[in-house]
C-alpha atoms as a PDB file:
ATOM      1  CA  UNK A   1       0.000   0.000   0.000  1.00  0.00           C
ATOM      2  CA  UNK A   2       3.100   2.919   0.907  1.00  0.00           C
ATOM      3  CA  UNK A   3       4.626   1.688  -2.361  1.00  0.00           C
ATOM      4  CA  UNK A   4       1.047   2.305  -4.493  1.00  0.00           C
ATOM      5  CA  UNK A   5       0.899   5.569  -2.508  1.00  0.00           C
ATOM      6  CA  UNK A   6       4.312   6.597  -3.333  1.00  0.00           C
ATOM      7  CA  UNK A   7       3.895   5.622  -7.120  1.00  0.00           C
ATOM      8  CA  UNK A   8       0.552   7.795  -6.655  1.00  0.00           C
ATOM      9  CA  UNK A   9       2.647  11.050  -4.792  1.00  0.00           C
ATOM     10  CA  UNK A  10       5.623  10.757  -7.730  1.00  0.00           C
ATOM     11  CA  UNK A  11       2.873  10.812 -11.482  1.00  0.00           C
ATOM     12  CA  UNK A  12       1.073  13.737  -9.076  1.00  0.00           C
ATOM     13  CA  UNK A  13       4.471  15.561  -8.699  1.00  0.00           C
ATOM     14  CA  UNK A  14       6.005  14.810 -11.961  1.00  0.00           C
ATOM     15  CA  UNK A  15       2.508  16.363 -14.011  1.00  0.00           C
ATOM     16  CA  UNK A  16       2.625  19.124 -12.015  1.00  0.00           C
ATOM     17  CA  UNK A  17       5.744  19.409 -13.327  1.00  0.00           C
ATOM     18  CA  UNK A  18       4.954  19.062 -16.420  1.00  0.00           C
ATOM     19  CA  UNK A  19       1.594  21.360 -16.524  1.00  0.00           C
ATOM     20  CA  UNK A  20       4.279  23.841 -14.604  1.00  0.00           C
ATOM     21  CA  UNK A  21       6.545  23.596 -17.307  1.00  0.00           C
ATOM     22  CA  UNK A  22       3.669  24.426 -20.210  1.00  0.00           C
ATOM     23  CA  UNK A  23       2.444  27.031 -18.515  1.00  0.00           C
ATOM     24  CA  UNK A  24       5.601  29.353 -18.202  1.00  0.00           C
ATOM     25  CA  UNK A  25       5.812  28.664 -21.883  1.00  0.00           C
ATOM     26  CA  UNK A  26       2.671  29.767 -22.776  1.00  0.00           C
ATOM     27  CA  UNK A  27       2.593  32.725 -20.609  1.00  0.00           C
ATOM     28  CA  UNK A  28       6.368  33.574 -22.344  1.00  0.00           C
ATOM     29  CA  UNK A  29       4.796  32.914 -25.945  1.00  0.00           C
ATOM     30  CA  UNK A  30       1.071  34.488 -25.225  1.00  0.00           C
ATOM     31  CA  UNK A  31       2.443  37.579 -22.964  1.00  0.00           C
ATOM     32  CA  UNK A  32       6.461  37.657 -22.757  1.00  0.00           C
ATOM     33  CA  UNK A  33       8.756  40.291 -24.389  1.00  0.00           C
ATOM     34  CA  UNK A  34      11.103  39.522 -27.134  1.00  0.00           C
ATOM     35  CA  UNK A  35      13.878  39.439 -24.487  1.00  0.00           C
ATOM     36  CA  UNK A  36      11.764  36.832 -21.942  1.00  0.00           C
ATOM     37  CA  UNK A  37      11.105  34.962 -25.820  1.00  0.00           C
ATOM     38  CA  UNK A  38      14.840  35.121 -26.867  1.00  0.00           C
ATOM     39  CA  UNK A  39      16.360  33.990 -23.406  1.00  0.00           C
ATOM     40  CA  UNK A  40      13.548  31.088 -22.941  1.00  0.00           C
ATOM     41  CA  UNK A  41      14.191  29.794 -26.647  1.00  0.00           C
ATOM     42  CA  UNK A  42      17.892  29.588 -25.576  1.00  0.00           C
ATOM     43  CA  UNK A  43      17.075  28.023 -22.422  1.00  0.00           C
ATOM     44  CA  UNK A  44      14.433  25.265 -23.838  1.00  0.00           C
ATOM     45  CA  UNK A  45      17.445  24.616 -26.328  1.00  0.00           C
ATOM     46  CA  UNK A  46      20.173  23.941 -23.783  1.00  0.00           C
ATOM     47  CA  UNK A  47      17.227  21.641 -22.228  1.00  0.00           C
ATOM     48  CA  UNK A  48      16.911  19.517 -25.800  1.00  0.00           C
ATOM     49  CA  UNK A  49      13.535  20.827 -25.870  1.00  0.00           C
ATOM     50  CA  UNK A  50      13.663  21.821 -29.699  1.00  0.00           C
ATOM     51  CA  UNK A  51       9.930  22.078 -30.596  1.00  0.00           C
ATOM     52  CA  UNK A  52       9.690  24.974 -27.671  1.00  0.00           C
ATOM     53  CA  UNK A  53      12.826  26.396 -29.349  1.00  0.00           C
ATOM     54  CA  UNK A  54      11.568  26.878 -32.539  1.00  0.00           C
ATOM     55  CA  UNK A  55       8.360  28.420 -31.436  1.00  0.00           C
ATOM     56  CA  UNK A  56       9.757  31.220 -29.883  1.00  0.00           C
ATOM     57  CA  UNK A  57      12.236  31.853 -32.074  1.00  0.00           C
ATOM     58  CA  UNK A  58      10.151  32.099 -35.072  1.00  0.00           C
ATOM     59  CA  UNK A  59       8.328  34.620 -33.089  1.00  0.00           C
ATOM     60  CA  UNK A  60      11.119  36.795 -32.287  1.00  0.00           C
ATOM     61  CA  UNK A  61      14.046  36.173 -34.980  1.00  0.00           C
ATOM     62  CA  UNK A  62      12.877  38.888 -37.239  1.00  0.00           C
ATOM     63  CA  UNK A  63      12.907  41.585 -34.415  1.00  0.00           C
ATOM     64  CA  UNK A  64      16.630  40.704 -33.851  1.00  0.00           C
ATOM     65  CA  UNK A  65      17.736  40.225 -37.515  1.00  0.00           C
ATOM     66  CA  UNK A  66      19.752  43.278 -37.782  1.00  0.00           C
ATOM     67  CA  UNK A  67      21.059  42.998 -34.002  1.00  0.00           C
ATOM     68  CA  UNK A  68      24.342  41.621 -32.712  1.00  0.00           C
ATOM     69  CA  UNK A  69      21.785  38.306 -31.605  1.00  0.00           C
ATOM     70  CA  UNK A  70      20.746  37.909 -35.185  1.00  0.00           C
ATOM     71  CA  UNK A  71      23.199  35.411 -35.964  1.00  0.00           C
ATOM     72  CA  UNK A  72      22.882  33.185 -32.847  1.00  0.00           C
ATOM     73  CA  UNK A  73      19.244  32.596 -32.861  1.00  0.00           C
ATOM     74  CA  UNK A  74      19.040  31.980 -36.087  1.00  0.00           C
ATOM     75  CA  UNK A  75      22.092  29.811 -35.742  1.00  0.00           C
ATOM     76  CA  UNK A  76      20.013  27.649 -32.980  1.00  0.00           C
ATOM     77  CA  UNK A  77      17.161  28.462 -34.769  1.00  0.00           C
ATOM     78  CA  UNK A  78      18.553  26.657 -37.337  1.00  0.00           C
ATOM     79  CA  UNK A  79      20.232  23.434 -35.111  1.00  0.00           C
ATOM     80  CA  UNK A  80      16.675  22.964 -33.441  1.00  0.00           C
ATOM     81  CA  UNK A  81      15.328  21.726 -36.118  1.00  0.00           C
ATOM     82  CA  UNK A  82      18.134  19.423 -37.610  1.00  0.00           C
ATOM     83  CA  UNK A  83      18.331  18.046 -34.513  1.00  0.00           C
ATOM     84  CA  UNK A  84      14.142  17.223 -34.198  1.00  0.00           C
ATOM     85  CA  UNK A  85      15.381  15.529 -38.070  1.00  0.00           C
ATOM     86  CA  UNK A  86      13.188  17.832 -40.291  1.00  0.00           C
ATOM     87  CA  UNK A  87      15.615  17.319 -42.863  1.00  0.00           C
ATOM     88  CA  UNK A  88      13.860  18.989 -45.532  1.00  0.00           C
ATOM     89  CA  UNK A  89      13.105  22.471 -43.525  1.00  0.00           C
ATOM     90  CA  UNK A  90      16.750  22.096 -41.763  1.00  0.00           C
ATOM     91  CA  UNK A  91      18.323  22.040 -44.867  1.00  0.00           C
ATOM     92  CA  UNK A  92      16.469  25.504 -46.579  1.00  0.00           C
ATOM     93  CA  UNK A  93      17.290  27.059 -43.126  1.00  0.00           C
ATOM     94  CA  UNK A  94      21.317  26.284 -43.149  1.00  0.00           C
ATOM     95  CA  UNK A  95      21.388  27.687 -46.407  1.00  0.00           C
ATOM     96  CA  UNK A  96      19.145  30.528 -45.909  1.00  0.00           C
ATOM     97  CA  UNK A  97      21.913  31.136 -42.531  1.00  0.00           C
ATOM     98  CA  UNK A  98      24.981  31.013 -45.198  1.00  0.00           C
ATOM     99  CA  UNK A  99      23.655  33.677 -47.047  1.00  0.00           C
ATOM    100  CA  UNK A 100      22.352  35.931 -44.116  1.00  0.00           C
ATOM    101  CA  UNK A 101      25.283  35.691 -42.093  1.00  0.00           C
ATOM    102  CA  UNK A 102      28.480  34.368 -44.819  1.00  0.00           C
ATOM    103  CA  UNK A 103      31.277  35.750 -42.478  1.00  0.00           C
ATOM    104  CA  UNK A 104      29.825  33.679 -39.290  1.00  0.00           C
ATOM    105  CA  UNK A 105      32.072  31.354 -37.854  1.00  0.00           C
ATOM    106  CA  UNK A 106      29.688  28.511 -37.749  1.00  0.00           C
ATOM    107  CA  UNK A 107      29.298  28.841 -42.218  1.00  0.00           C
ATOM    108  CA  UNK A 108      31.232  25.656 -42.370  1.00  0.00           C
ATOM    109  CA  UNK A 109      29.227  23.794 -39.620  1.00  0.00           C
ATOM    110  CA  UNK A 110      26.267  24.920 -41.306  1.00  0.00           C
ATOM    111  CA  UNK A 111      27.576  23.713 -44.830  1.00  0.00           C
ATOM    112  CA  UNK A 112      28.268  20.469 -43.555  1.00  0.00           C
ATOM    113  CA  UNK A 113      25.143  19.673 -42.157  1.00  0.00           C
ATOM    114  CA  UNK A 114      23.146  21.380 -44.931  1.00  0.00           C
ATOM    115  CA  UNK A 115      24.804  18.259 -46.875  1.00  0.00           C
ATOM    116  CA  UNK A 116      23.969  16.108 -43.869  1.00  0.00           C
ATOM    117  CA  UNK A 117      20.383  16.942 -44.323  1.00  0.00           C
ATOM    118  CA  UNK A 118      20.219  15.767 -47.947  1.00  0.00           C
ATOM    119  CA  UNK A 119      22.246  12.524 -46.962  1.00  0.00           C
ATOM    120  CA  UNK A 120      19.480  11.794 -44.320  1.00  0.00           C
ATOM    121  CA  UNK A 121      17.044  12.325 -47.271  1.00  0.00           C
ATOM    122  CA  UNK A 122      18.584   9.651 -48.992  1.00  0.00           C
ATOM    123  CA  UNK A 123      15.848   6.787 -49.641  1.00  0.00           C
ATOM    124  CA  UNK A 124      17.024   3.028 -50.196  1.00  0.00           C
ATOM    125  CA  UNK A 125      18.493   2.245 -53.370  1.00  0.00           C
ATOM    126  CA  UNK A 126      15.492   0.814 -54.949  1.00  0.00           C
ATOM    127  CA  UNK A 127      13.756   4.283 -54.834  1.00  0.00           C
ATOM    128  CA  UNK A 128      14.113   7.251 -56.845  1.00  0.00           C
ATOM    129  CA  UNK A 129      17.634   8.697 -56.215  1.00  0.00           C
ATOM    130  CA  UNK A 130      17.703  12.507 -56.908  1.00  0.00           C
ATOM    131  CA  UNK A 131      17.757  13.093 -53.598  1.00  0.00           C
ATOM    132  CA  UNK A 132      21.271  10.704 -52.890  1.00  0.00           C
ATOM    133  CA  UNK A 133      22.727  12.746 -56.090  1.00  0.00           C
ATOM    134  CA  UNK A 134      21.654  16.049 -54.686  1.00  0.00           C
ATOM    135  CA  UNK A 135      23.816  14.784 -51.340  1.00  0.00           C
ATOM    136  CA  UNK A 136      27.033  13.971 -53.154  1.00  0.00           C
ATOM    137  CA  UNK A 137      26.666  17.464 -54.880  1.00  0.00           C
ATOM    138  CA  UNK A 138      26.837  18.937 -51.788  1.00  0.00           C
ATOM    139  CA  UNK A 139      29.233  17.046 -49.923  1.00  0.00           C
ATOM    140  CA  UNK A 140      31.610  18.225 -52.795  1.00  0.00           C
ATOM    141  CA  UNK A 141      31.209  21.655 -52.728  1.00  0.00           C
ATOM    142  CA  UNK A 142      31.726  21.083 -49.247  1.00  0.00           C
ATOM    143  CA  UNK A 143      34.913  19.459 -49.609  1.00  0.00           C
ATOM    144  CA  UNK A 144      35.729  21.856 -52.075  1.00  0.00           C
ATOM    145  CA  UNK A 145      35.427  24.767 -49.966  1.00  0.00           C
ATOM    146  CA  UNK A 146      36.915  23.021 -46.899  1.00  0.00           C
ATOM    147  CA  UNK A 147      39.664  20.662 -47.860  1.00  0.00           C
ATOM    148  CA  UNK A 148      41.543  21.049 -44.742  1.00  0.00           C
ATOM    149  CA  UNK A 149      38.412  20.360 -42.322  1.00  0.00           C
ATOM    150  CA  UNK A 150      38.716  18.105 -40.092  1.00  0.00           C
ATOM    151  CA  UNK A 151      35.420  16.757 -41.331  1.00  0.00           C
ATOM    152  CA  UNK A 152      37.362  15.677 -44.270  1.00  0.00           C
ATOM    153  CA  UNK A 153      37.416  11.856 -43.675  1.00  0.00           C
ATOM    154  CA  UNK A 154      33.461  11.725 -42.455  1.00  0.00           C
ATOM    155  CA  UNK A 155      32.353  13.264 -46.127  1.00  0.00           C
ATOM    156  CA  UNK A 156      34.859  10.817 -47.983  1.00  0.00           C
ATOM    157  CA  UNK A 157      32.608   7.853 -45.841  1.00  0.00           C
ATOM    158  CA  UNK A 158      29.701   9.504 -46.535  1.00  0.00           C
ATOM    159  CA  UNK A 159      30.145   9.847 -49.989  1.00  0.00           C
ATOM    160  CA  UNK A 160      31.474   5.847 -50.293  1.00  0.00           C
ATOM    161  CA  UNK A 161      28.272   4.847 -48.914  1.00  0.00           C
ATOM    162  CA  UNK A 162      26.214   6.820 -51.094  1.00  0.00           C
ATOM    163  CA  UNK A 163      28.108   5.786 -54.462  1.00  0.00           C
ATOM    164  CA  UNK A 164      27.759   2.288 -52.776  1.00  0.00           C
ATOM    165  CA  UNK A 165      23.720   2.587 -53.080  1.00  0.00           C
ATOM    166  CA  UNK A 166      23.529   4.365 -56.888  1.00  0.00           C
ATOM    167  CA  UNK A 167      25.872   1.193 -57.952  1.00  0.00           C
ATOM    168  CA  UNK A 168      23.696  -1.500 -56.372  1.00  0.00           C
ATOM    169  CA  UNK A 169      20.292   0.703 -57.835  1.00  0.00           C
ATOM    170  CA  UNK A 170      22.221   0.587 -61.464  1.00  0.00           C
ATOM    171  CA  UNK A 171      23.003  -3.261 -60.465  1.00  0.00           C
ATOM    172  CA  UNK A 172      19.586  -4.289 -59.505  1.00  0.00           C
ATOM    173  CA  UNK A 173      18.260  -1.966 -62.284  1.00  0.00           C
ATOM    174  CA  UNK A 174      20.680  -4.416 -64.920  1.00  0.00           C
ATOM    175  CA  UNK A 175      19.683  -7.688 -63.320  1.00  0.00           C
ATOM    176  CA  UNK A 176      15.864  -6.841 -63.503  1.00  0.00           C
ATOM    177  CA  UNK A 177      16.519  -6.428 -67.216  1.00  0.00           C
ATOM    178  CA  UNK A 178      18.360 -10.263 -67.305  1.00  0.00           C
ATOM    179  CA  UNK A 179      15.371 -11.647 -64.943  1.00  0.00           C
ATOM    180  CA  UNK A 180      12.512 -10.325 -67.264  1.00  0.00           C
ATOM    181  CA  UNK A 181      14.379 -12.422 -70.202  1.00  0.00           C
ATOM    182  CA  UNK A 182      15.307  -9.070 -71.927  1.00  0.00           C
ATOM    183  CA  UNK A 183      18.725  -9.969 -72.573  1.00  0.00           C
ATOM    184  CA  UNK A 184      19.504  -7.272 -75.325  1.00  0.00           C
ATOM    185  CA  UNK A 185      18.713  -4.514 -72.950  1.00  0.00           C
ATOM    186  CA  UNK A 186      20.437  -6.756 -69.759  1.00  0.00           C
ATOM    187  CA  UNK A 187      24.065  -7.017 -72.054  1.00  0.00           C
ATOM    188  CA  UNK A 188      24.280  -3.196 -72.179  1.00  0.00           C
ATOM    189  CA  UNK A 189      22.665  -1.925 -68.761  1.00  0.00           C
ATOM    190  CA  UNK A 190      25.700  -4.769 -68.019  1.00  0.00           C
ATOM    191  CA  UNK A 191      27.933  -2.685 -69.955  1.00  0.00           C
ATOM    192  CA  UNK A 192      26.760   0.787 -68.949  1.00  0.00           C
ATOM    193  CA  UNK A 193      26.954  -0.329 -65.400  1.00  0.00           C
ATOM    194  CA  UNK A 194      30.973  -1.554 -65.617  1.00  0.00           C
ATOM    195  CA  UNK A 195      32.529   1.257 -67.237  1.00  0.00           C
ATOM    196  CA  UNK A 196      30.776   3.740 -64.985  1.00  0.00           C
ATOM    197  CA  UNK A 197      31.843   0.999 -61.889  1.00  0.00           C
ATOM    198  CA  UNK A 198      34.609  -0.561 -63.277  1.00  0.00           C
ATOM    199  CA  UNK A 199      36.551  -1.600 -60.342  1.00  0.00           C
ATOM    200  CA  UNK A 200      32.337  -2.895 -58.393  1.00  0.00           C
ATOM    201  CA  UNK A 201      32.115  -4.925 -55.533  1.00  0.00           C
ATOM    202  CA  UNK A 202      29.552  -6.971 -58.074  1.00  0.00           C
ATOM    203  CA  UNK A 203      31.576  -7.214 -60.818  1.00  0.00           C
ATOM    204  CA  UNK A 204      31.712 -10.842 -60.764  1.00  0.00           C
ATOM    205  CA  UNK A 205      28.456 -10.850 -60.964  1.00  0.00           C
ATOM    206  CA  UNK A 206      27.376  -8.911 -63.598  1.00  0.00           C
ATOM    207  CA  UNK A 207      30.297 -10.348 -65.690  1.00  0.00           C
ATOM    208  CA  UNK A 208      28.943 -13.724 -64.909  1.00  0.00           C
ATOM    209  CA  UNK A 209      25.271 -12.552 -65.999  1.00  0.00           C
ATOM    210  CA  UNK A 210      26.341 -10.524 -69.176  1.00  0.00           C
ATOM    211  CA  UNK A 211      27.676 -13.744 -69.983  1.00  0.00           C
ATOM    212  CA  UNK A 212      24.099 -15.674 -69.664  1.00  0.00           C
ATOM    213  CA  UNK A 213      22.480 -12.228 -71.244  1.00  0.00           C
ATOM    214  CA  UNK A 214      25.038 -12.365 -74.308  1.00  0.00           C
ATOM    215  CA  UNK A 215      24.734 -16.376 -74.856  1.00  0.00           C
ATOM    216  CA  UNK A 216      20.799 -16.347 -74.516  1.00  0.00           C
ATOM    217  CA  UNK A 217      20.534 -13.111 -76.557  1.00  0.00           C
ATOM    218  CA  UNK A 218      22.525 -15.203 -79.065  1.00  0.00           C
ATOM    219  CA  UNK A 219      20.708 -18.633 -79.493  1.00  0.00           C
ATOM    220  CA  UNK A 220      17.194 -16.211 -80.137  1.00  0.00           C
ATOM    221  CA  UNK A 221      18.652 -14.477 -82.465  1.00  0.00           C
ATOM    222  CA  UNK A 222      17.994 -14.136 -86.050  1.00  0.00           C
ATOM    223  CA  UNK A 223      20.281 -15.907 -88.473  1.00  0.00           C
ATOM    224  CA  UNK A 224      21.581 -12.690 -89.393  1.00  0.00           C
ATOM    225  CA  UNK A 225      22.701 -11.479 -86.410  1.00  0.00           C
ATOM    226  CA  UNK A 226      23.167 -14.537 -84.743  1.00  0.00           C
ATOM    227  CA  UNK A 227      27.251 -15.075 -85.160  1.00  0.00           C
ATOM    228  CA  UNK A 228      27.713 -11.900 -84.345  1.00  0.00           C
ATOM    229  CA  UNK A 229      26.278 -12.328 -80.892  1.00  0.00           C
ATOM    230  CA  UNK A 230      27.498 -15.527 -80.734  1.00  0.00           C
ATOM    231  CA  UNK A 231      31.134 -14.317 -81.311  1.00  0.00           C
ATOM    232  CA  UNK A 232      30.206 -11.353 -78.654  1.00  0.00           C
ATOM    233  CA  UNK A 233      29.195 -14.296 -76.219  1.00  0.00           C
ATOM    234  CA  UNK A 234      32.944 -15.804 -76.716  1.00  0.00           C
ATOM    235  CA  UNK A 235      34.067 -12.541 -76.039  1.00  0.00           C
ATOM    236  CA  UNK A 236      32.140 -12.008 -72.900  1.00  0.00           C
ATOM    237  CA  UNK A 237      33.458 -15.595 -71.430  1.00  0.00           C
ATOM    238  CA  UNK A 238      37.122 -15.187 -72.299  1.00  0.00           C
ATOM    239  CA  UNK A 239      36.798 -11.412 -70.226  1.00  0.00           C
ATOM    240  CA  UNK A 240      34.927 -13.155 -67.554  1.00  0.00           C
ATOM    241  CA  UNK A 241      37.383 -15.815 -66.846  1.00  0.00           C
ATOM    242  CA  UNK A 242      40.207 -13.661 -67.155  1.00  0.00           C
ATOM    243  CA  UNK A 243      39.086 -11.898 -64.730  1.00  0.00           C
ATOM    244  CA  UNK A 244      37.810 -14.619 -62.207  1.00  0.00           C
ATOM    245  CA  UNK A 245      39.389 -17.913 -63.280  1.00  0.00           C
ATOM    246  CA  UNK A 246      38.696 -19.226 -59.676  1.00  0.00           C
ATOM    247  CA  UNK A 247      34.657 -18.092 -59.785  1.00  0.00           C
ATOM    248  CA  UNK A 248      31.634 -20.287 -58.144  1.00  0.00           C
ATOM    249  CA  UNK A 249      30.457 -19.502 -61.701  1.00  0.00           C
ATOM    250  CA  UNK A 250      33.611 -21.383 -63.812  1.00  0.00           C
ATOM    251  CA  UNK A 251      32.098 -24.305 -64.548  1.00  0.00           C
ATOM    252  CA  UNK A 252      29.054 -22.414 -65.870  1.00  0.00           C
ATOM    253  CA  UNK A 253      30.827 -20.599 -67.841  1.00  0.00           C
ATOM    254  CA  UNK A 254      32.654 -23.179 -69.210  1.00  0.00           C
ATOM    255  CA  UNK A 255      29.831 -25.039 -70.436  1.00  0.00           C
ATOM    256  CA  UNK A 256      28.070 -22.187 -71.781  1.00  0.00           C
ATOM    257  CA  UNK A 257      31.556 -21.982 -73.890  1.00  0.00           C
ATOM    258  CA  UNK A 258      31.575 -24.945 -75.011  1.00  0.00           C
ATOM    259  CA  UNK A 259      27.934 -24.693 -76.258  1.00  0.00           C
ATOM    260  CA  UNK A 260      28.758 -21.362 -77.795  1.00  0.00           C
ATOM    261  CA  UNK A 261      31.730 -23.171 -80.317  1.00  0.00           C
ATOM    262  CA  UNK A 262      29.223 -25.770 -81.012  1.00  0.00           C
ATOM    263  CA  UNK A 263      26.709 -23.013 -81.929  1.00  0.00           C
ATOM    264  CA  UNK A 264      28.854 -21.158 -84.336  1.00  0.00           C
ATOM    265  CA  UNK A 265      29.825 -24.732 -86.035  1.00  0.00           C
ATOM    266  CA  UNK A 266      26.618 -25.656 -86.728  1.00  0.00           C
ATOM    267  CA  UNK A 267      25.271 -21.992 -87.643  1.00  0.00           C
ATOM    268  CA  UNK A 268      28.908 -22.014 -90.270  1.00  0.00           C
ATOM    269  CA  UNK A 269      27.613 -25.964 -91.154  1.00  0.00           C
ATOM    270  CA  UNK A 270      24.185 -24.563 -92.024  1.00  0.00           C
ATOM    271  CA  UNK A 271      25.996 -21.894 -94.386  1.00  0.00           C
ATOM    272  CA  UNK A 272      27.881 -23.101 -96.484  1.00  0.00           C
END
């Protein structure tokens, strides 16, 4: 029974707390001066609380724009909402703080996480990707503008990752094409994809599968294009086991090879 009672005494004090707590803010946002506003924001900000933040600020900001403050509300203005992750808002507001205020000392804190903001809007790879291009555009300029930041290494990463998920989109993208049994199209999405990737962590893959895409491609062929792609598929297995003479793929290969010569005999047989 003390224990229920004290559970009872501790929700009673903690929502008076909490009731406390909203109504100073309301009474500073209904009724307070642009200096009670301004010093609260600060104060709700040093507290994490970020929504209370931004509501006073947006009320008072434009009084102070011209004023020595100017800069560092906007500045936490600005860090309130990147760090409640409105990505898309954050973002306009870093670069809407660059322009106002281009001398500040925080302009390359606020580039960098400008660029962080479009990185967190970066979908999965199997989604449009404007947004994961519009990232790495901006993590350049940023390591364009600040090649001896410290930050250095983090965009490099950052950047990795993201060219990581356009190559396994343009992958995926390439395989759909050999899946759906549209090999012409799969043999140059295959080729588009290794000379813009030529050194990918899939090239094995897509190797082997250009390989499959070429030879199938080949044996549906008409007779008058036929040797050509069968001659292209020869081509395709003597680069693939150059390249990986020890694959789990070899002996696949190998046979597709071997059908392949016995193809083009019988297709030179058939012509003469």
């Amino acid at each position: 029974m003390a224990k229920t009672r004290f559970f009872i005494f501790a929700s009673i004090a903690a929502f008076a707390v909490i009731l406390g707590s909203c109504s100073d803010f309301n009474k500073v946002l209904k009724n307070g001066t642009n200096e009670a506003k301004r010093d609260s924001a600060l104060s709700y900000f040093e507290k994490k609380e970020y929504l209370k933040t931004v509501t006073l600020l947006e009320d008072v900001i434009p009084y102070y724009k011209l004023t020595p403050h100017g800069e560092n509300l906007y500045y936490h203005y600005c860090m309130a909402n990147y760090r409640m992750e409105d990505y898309y808002l954050s973002g306009y507001y870093w670069k809407r703080f660059i322009r106002q205020y281009p001398t500040s000392k925080h302009v390359e804190e606020a580039t960098f996480l400008s660029a962080m903001c479009a990185v967190h809007n970066s979908p999965e790879y199997h989604l449009d990707q404007t947004e994961t291009l519009n990232a790495l555009d901006e993590l350049q300029i940023f390591v364009d503008l600040y090649p001896d930041s410290e930050l250095i290494d983090s965009c490099n990463q950052i950047m990795d990752r993201l060219n990581g998920k356009l190559e396994k989109k343009q992958f995926e993208n390439a395989r759909l094409y050999y899946k759906t049994e549209q090999y012409k199209a799969a043999v140059v999405a295959f080729d588009g994809m290794l000379e813009k990737y030529p050194n990918s962590t899939y090239k094995e893959e897509v190797l082997y599968l250009q390989l499959r895409s070429s030879y199938l491609l080949a044996i549906n062929s008409i007779s008058s294009k036929k040797m050509e792609r069968l001659n292209a598929t020869l081509k395709s297995y003597r680069t693939f086991v150059a390249a990986f003479p020890e694959s789990q793929w070899i002996s696949d290969a190998e046979n597709i090879k071997n059908k392949t010569e016995k193809e083009i005999n019988n297709t030179t047989a058939s012509q003469q």
